[in-house]
N, C-alpha and C. Protein backbone atom coordinates (compact mmCIF):
# COMPACT_ATOMS: atom_id res chain seq x y z
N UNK A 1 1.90 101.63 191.20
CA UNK A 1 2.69 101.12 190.10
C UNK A 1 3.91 102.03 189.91
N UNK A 2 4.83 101.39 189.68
CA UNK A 2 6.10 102.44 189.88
C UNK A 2 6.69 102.49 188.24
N UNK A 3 6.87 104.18 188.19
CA UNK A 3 7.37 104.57 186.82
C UNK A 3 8.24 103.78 186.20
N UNK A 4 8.26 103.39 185.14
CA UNK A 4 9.45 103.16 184.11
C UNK A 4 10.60 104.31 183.13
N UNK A 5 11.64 104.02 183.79
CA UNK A 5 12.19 105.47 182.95
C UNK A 5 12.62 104.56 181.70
N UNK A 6 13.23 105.01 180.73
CA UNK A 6 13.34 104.05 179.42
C UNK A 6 15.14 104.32 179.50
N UNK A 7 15.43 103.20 179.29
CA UNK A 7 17.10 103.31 179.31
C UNK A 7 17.42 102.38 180.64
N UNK A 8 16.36 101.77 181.52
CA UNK A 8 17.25 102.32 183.03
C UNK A 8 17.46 100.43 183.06
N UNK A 9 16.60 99.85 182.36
CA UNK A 9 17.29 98.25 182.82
C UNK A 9 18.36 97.58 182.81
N UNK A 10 18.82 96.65 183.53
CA UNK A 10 20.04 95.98 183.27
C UNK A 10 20.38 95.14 182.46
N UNK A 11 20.56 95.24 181.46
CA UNK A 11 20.67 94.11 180.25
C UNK A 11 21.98 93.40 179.63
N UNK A 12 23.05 93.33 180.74
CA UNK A 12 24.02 92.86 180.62
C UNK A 12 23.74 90.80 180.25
N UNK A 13 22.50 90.48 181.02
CA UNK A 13 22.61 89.08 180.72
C UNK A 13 22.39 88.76 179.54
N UNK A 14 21.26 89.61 179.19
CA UNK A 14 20.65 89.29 177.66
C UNK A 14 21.93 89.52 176.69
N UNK A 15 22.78 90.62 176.77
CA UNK A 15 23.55 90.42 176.03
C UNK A 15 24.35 89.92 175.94
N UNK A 16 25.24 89.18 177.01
CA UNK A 16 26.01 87.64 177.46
C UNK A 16 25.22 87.01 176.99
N UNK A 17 23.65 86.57 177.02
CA UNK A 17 23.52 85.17 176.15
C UNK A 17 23.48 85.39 174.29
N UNK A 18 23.02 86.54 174.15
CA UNK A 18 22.94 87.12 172.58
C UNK A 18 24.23 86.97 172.02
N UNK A 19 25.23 87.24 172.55
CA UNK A 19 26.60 87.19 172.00
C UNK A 19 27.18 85.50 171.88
N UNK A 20 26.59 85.09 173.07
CA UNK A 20 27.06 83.45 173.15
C UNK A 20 26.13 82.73 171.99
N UNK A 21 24.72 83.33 171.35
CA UNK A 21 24.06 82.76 170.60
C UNK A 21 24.43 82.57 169.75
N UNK A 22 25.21 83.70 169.21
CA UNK A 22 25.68 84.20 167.67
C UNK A 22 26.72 83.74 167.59
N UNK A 23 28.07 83.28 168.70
CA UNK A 23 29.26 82.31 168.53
C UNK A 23 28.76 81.41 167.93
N UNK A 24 27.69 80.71 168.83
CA UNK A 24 27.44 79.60 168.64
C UNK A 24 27.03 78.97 166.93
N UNK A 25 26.12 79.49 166.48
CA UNK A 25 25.65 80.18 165.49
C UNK A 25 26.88 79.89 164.14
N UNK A 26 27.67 80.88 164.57
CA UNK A 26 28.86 80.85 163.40
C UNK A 26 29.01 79.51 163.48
N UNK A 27 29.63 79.18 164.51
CA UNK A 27 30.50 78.09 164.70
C UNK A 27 30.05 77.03 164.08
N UNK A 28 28.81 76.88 164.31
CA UNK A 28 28.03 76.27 163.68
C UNK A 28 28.03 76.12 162.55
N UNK A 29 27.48 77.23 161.63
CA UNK A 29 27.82 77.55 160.43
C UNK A 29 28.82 76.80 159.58
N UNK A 30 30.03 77.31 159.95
CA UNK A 30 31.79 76.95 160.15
C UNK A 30 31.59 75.35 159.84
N UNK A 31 31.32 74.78 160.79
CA UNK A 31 31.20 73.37 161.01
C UNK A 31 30.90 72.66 159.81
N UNK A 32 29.25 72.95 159.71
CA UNK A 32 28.41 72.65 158.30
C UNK A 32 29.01 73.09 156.99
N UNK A 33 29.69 74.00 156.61
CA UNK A 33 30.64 74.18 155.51
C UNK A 33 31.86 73.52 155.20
N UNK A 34 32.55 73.23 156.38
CA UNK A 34 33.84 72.58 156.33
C UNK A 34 33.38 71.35 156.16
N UNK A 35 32.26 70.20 156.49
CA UNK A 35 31.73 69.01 156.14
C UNK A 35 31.14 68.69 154.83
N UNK A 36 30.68 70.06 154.58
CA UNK A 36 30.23 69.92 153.29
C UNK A 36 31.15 69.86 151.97
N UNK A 37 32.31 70.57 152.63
CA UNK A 37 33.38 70.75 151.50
C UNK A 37 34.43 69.46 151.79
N UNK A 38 34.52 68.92 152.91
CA UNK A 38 35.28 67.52 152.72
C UNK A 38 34.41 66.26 152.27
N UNK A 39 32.92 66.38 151.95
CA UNK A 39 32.27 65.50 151.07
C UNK A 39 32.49 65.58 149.74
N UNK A 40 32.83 66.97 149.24
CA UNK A 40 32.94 67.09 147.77
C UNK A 40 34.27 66.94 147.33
N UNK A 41 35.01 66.77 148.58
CA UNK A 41 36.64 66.62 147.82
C UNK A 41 36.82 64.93 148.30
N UNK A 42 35.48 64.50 149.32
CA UNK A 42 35.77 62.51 149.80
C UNK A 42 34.86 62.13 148.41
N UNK A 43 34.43 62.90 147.38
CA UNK A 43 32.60 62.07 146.43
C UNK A 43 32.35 61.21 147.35
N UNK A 44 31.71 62.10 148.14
CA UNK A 44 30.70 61.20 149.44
C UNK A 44 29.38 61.44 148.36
């Protein structure tokens, strides 16, 4: 079984998708607020 040193993995993908999660995320966010606030100014 071969040692694990701590530090030594490559975690560049995980954090390319973590970062793309959290765009996503806002954007999202963003989206759902700006709809919500052109219902209250359409009295949808």
């Amino acid at each position: 079984m071969a040692d694990h040193e701590q530090g030594s993995m490559d975690i560049r993908v995980q954090e390319k998708t973590f970062h793309g999660f959290i765009r996503m995320a806002t954007w999202g966010a963003i989206i759902c607020v700006c709809v919500l606030i052109f219902m209250a100014l359409a009295n949808a």
